[in-house]
C-alpha atoms as a PDB file:
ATOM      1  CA  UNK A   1      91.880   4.233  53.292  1.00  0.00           C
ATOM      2  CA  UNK A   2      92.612   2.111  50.040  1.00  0.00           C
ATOM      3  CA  UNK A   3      95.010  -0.659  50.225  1.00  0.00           C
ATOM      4  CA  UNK A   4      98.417  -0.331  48.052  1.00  0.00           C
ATOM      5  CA  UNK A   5      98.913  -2.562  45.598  1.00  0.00           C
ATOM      6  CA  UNK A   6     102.301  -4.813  46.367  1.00  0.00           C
ATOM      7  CA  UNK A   7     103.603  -4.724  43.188  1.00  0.00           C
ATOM      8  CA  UNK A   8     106.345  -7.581  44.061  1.00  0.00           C
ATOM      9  CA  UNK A   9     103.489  -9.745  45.901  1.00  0.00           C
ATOM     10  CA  UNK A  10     101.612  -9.394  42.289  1.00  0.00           C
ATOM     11  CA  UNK A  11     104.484 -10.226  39.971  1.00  0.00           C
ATOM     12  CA  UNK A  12     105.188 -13.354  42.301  1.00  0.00           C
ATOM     13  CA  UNK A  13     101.492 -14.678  42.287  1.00  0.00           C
ATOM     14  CA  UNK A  14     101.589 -14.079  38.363  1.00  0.00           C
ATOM     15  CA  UNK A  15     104.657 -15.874  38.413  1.00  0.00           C
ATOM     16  CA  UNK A  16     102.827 -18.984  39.974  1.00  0.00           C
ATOM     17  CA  UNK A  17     100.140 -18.960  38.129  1.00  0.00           C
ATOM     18  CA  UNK A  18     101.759 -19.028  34.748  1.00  0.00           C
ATOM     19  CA  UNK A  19     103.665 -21.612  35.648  1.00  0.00           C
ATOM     20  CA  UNK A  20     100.876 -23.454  37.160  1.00  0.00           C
ATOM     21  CA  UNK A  21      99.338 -22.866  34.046  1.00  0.00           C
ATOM     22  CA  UNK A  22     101.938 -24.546  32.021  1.00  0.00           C
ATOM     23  CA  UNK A  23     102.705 -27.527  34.477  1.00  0.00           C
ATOM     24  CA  UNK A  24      99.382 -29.347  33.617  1.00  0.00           C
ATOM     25  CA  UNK A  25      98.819 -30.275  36.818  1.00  0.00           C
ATOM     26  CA  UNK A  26      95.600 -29.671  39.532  1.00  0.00           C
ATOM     27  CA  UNK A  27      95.867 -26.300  41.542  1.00  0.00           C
ATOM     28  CA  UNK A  28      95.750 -29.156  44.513  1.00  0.00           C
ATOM     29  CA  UNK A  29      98.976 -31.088  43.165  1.00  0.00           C
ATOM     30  CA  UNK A  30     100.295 -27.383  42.431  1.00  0.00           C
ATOM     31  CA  UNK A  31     100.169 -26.295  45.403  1.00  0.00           C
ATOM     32  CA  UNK A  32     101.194 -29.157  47.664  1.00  0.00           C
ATOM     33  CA  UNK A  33     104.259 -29.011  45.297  1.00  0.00           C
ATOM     34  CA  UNK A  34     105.262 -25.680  45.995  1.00  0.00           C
ATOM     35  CA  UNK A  35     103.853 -25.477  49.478  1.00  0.00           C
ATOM     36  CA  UNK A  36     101.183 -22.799  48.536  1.00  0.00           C
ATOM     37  CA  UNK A  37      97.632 -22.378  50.015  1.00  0.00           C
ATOM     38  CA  UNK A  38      94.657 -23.385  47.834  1.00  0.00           C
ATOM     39  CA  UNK A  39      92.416 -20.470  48.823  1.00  0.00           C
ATOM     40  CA  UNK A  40      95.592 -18.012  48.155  1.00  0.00           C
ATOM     41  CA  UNK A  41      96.136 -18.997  45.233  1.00  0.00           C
ATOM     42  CA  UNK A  42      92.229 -19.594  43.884  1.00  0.00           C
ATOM     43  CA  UNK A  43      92.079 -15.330  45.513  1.00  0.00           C
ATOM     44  CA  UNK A  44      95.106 -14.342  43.343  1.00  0.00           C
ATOM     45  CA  UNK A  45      94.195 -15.783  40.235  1.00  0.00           C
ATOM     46  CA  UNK A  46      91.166 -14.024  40.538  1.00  0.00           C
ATOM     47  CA  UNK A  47      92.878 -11.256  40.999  1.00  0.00           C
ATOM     48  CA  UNK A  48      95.388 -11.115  38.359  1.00  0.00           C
ATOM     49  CA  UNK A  49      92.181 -11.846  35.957  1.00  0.00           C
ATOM     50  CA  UNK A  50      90.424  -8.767  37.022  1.00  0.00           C
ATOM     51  CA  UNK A  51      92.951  -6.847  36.728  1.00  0.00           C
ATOM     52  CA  UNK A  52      94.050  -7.913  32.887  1.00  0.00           C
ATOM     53  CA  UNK A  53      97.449  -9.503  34.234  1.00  0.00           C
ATOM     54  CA  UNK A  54      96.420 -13.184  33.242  1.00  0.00           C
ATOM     55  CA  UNK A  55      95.012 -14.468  30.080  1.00  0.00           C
ATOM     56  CA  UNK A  56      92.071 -16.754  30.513  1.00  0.00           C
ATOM     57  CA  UNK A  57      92.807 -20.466  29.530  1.00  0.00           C
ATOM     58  CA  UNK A  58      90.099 -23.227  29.331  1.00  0.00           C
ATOM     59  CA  UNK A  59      89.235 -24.511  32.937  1.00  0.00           C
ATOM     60  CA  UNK A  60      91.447 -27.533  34.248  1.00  0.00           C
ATOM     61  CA  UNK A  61      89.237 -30.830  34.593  1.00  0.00           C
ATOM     62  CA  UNK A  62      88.957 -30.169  38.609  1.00  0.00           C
ATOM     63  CA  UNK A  63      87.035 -26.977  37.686  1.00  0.00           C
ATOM     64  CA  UNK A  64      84.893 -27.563  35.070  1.00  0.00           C
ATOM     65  CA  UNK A  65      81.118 -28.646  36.504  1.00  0.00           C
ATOM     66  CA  UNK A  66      78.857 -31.187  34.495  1.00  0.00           C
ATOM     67  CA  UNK A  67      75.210 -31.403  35.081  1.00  0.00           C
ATOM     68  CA  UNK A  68      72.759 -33.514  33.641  1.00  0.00           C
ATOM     69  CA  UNK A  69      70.001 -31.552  31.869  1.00  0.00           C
ATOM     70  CA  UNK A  70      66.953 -32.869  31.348  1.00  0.00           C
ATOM     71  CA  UNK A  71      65.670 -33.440  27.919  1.00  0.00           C
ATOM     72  CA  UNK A  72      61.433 -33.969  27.254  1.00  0.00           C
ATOM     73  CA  UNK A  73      61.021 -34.596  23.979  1.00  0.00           C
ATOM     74  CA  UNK A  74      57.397 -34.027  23.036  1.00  0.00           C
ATOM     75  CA  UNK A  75      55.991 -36.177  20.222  1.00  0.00           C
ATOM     76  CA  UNK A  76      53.158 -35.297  18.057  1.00  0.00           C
ATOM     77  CA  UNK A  77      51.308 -37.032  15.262  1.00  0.00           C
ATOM     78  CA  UNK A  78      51.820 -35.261  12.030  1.00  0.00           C
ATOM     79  CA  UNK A  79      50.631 -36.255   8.997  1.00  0.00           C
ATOM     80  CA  UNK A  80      53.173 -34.867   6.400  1.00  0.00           C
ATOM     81  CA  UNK A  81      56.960 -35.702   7.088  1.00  0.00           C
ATOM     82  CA  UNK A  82      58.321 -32.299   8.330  1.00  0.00           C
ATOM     83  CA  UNK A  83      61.930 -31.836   7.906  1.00  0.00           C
ATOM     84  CA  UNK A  84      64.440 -31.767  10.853  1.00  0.00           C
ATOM     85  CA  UNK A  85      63.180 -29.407  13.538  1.00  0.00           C
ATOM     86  CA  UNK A  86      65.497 -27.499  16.214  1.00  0.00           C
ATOM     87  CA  UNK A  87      66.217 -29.215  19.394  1.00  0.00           C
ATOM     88  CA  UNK A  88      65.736 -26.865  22.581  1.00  0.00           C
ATOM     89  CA  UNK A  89      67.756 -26.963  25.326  1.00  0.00           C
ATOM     90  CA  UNK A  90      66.464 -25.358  29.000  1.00  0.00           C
ATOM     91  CA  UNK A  91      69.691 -23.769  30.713  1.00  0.00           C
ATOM     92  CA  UNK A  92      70.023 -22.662  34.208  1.00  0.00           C
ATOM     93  CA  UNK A  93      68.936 -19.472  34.858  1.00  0.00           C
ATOM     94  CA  UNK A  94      65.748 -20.038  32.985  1.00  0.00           C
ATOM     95  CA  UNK A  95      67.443 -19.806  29.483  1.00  0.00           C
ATOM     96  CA  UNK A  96      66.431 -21.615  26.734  1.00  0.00           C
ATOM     97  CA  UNK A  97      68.901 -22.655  23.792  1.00  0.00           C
ATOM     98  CA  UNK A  98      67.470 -23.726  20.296  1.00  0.00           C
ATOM     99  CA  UNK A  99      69.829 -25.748  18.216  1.00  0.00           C
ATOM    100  CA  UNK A 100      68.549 -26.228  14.281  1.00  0.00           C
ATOM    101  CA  UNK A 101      70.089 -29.106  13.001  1.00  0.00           C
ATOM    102  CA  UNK A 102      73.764 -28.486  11.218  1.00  0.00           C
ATOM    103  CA  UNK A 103      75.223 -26.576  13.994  1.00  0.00           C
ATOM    104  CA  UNK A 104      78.577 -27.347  14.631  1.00  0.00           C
ATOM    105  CA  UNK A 105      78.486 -29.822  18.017  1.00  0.00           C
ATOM    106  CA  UNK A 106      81.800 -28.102  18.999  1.00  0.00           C
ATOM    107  CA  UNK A 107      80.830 -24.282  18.462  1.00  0.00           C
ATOM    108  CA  UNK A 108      77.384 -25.772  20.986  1.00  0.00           C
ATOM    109  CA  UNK A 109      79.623 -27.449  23.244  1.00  0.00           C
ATOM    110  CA  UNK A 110      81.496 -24.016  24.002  1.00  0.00           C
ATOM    111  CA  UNK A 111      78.461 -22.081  23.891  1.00  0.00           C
ATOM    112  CA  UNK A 112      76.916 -24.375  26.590  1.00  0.00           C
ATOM    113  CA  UNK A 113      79.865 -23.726  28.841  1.00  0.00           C
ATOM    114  CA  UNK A 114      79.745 -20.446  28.480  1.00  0.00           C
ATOM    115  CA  UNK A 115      75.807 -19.876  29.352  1.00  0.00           C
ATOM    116  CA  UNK A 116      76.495 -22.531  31.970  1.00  0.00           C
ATOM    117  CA  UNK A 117      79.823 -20.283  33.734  1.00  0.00           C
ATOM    118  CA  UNK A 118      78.614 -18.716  37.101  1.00  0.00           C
ATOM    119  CA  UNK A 119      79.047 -15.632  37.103  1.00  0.00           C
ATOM    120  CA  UNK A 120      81.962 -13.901  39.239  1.00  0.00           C
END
């Protein structure tokens, strides 16, 4: 038997997290503030994404993970000057990313972030 949708439960978890969204605070000061449990709401905001009710927003700082990547750079003696060469980057997963130089650091900061998101 499928479960019914509680359409007032939804609307009042979309509530919260729009305003959550707007208060620029943690999901931990959020919640203590309005008494709400952190796995509740983490469940519902998944929720309201996979169903198309909430628009995605860049992660708040307690979400986001950094990880050092290691870098070998391999030198080799060349004889003519050769002009700037690509930088490669190994990802997670087993991806590599190859940067040439002039790409915008941004537009690679984003794109790292993205490759980097795990997946739902």
């Amino acid at each position: 038997m499928a479960l019914r949708r509680d359409a007032s439960k939804q609307r009042c978890w979309l509530n919260l997290v729009r305003r959550w969204q707007r208060a620029q605070l943690t999901v931990r000061e959020f919640c203590q503030l309005h008494q709400l449990s952190e796995a509740n709401f983490y469940a519902w905001r998944r929720v309201l994404r996979e169903r198309g009710l909430l628009q995605d927003l860049p992660l708040p700082p307690e979400e986001v993970q950094s990880a050092f990547v290691e870098l070998n750079v391999e030198v080799e003696a060349q004889v003519e000057p050769v002009a700037a060469s690509a930088v490669e980057l190994v990802l997670s997963e087993r991806r590599l990313l190859r940067v040439r130089p002039g790409f915008d650091p941004a537009t690679l900061l984003c794109l790292v972030r993205l490759l980097e998101e795990p997946a739902c």
